[in-house]
N, C-alpha and C. Protein backbone atom coordinates (compact mmCIF):
# COMPACT_ATOMS: atom_id res chain seq x y z
N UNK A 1 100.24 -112.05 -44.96
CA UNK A 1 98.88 -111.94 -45.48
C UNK A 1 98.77 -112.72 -46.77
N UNK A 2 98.19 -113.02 -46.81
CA UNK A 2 97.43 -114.52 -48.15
C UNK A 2 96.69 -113.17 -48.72
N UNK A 3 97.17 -113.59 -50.43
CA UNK A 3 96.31 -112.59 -51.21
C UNK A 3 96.25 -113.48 -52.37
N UNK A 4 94.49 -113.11 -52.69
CA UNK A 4 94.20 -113.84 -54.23
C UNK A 4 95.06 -112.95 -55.52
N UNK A 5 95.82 -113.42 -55.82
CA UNK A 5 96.12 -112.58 -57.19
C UNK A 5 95.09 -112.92 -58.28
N UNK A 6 94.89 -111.72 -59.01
CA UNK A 6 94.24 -111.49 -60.08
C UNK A 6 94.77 -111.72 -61.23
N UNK A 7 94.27 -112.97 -61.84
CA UNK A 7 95.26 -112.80 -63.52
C UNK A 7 95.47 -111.60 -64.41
N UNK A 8 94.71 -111.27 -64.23
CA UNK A 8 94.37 -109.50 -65.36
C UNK A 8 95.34 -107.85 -65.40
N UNK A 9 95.68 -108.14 -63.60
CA UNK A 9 96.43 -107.64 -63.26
C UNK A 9 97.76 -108.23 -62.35
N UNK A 10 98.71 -107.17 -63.03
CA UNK A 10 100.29 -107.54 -62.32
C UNK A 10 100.25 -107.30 -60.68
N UNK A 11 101.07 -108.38 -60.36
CA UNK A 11 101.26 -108.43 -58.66
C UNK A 11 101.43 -107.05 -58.48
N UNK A 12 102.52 -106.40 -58.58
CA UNK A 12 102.62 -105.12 -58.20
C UNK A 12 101.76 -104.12 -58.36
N UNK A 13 100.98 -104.12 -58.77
CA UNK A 13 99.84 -103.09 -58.89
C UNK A 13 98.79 -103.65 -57.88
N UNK A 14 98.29 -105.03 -57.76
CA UNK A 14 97.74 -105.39 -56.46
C UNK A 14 98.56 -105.46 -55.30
N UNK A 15 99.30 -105.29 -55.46
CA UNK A 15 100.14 -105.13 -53.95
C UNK A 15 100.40 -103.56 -53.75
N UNK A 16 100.14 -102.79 -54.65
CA UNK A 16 100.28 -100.86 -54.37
C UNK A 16 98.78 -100.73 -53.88
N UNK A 17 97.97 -101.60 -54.49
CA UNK A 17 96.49 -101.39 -54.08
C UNK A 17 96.45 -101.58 -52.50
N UNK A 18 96.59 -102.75 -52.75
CA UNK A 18 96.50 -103.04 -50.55
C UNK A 18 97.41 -102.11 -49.82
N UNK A 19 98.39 -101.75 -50.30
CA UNK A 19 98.93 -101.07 -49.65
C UNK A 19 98.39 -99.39 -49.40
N UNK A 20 98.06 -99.05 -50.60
CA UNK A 20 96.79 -98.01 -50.87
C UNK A 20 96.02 -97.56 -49.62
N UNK A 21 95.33 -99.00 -49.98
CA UNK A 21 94.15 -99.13 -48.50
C UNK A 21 94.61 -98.97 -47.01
N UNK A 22 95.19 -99.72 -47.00
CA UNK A 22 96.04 -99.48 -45.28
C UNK A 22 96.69 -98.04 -45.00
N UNK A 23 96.72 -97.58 -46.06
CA UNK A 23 97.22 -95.53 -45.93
C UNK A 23 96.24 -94.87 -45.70
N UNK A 24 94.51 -95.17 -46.48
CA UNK A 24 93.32 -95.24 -46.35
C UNK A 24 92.76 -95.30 -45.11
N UNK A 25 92.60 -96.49 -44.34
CA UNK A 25 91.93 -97.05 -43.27
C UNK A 25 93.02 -96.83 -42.23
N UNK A 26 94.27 -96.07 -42.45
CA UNK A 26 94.68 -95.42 -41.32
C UNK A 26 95.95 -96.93 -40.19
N UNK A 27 95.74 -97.71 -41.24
CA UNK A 27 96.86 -98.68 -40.77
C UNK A 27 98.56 -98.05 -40.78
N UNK A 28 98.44 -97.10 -41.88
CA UNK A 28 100.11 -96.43 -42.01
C UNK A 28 99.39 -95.05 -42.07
N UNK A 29 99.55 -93.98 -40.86
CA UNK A 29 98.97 -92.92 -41.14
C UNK A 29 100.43 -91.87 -41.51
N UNK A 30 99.89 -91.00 -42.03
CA UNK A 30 100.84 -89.61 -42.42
C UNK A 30 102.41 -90.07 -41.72
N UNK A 31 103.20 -89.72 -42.33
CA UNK A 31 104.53 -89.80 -42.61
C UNK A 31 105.45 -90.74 -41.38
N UNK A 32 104.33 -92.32 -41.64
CA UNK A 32 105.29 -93.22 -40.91
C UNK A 32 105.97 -94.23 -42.16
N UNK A 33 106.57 -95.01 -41.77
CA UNK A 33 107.22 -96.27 -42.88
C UNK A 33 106.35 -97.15 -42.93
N UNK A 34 106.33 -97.23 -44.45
CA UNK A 34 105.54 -98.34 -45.03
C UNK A 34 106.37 -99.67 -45.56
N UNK A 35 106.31 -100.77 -45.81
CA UNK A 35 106.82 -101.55 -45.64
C UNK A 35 108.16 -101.82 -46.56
N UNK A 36 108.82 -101.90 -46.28
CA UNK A 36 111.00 -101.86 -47.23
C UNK A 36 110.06 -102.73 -48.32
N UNK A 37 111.14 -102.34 -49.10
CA UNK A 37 111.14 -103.93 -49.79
C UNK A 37 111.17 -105.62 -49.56
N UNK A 38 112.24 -105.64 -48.88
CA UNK A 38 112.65 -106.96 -48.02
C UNK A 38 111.41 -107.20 -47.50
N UNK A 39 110.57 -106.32 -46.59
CA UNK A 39 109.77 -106.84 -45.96
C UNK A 39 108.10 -107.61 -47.31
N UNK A 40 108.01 -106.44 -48.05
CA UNK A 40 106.53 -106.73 -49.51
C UNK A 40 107.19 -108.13 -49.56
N UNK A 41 108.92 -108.16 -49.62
CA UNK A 41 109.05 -109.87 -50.18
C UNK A 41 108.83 -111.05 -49.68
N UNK A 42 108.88 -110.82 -48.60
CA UNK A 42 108.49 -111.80 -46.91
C UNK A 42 106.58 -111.46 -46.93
N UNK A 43 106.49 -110.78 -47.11
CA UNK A 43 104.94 -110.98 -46.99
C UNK A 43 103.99 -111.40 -47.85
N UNK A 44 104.34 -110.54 -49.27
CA UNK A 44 103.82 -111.30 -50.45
C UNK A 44 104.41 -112.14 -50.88
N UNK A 45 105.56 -112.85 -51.07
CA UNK A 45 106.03 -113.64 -51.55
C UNK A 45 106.44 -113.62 -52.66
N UNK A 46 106.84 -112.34 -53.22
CA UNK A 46 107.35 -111.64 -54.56
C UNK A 46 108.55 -111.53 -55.06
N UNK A 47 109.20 -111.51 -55.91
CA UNK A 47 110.58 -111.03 -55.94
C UNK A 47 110.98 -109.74 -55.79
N UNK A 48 111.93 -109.54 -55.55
CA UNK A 48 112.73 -107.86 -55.08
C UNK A 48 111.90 -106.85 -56.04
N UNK A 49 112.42 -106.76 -57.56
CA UNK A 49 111.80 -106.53 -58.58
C UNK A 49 110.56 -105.79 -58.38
N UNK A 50 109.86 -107.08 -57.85
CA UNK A 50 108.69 -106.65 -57.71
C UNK A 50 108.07 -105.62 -56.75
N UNK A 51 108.56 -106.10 -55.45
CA UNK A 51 108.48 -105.28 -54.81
C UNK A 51 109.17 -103.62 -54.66
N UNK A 52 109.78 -103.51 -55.37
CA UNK A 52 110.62 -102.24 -55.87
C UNK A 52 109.74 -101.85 -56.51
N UNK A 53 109.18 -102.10 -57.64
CA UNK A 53 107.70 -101.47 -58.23
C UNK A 53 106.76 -101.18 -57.25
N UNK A 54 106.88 -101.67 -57.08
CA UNK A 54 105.56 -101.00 -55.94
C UNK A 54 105.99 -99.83 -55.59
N UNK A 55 106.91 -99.60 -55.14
CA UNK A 55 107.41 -98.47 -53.83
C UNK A 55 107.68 -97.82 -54.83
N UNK A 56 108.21 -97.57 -55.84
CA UNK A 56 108.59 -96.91 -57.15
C UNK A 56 106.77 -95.98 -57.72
N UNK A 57 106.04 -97.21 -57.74
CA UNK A 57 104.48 -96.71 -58.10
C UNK A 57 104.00 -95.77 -57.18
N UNK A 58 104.37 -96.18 -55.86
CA UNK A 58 103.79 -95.52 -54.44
C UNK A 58 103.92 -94.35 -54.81
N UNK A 59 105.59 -93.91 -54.90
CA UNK A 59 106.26 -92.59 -55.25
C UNK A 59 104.92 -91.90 -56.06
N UNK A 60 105.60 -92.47 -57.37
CA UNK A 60 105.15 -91.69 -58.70
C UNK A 60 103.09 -91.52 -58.05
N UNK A 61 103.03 -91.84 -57.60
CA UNK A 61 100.80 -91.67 -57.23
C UNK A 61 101.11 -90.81 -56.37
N UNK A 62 102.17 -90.39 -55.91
CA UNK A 62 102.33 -89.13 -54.80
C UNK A 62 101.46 -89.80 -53.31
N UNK A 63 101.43 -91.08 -52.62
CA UNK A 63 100.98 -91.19 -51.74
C UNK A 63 101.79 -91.86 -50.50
N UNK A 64 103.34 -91.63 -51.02
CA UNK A 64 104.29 -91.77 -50.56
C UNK A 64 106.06 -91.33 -51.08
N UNK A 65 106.48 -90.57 -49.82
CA UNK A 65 107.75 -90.35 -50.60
C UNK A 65 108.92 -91.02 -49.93
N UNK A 66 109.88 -90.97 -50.35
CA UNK A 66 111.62 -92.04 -50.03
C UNK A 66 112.64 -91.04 -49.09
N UNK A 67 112.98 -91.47 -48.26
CA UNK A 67 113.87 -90.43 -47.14
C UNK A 67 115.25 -91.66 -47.77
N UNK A 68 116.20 -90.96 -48.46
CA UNK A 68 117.33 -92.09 -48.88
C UNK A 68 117.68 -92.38 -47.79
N UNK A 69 118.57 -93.58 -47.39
CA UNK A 69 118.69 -94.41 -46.40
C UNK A 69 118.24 -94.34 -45.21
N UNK A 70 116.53 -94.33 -45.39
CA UNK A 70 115.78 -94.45 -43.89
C UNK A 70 114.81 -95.05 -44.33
N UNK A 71 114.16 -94.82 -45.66
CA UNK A 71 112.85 -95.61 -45.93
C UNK A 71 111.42 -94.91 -46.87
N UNK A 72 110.73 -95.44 -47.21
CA UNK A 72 109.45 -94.95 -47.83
C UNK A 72 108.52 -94.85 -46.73
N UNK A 73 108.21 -93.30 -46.59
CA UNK A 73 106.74 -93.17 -45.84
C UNK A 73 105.50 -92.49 -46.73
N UNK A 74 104.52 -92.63 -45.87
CA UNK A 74 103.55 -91.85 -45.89
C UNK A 74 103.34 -90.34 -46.10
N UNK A 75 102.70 -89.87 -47.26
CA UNK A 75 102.84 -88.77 -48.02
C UNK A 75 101.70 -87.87 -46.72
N UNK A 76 101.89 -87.05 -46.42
CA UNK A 76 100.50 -86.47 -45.33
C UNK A 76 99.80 -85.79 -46.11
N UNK A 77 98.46 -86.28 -46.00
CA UNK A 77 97.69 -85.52 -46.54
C UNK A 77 97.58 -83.99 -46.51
N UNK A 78 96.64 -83.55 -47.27
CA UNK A 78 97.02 -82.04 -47.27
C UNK A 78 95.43 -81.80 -46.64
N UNK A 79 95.38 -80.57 -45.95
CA UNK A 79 94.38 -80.11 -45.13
C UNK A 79 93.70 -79.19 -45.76
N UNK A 80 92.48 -79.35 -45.72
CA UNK A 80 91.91 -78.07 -47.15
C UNK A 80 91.16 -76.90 -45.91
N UNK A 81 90.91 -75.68 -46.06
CA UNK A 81 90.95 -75.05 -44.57
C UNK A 81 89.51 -74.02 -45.85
């Protein structure tokens, strides 16, 4: 995917954004894998670094958590009853 970066803001914060959205619009729904690192680097064209922030940000916004050696998924929403 081709993305305009924004001078104002750091890649990694536009790249937690899109990624945001696709958790949003149901592209990565409730507790599947969202993309490794290796892969943000092949797609955005970022360094490791970078893409480690992201998934690091994902965490910390609570809209994704880390299964150690399996991957970052999708945090499931919570159901209000």
């Amino acid at each position: 995917m081709g993305i305009e970066w924004a001078v104002n803001q750091p890649k990694w914060k536009q790249i937690a954004e899109v990624i945001k959205k696709r958790i949003a619009d149901g592209t990565y729904p409730p507790d599947t894998a969202i993309p490794s690192e290796h892969e943000l680097v092949r797609e955005f064209d970022v360094a490791r670094g970078t893409a480690r922030k992201v998934l690091v940000q994902l965490t910390a916004d609570g809209v994704a958590y880390t299964v150690r050696g399996l991957g970052t998924f999708v945090t499931p929403r919570e159901t209000s009853e």
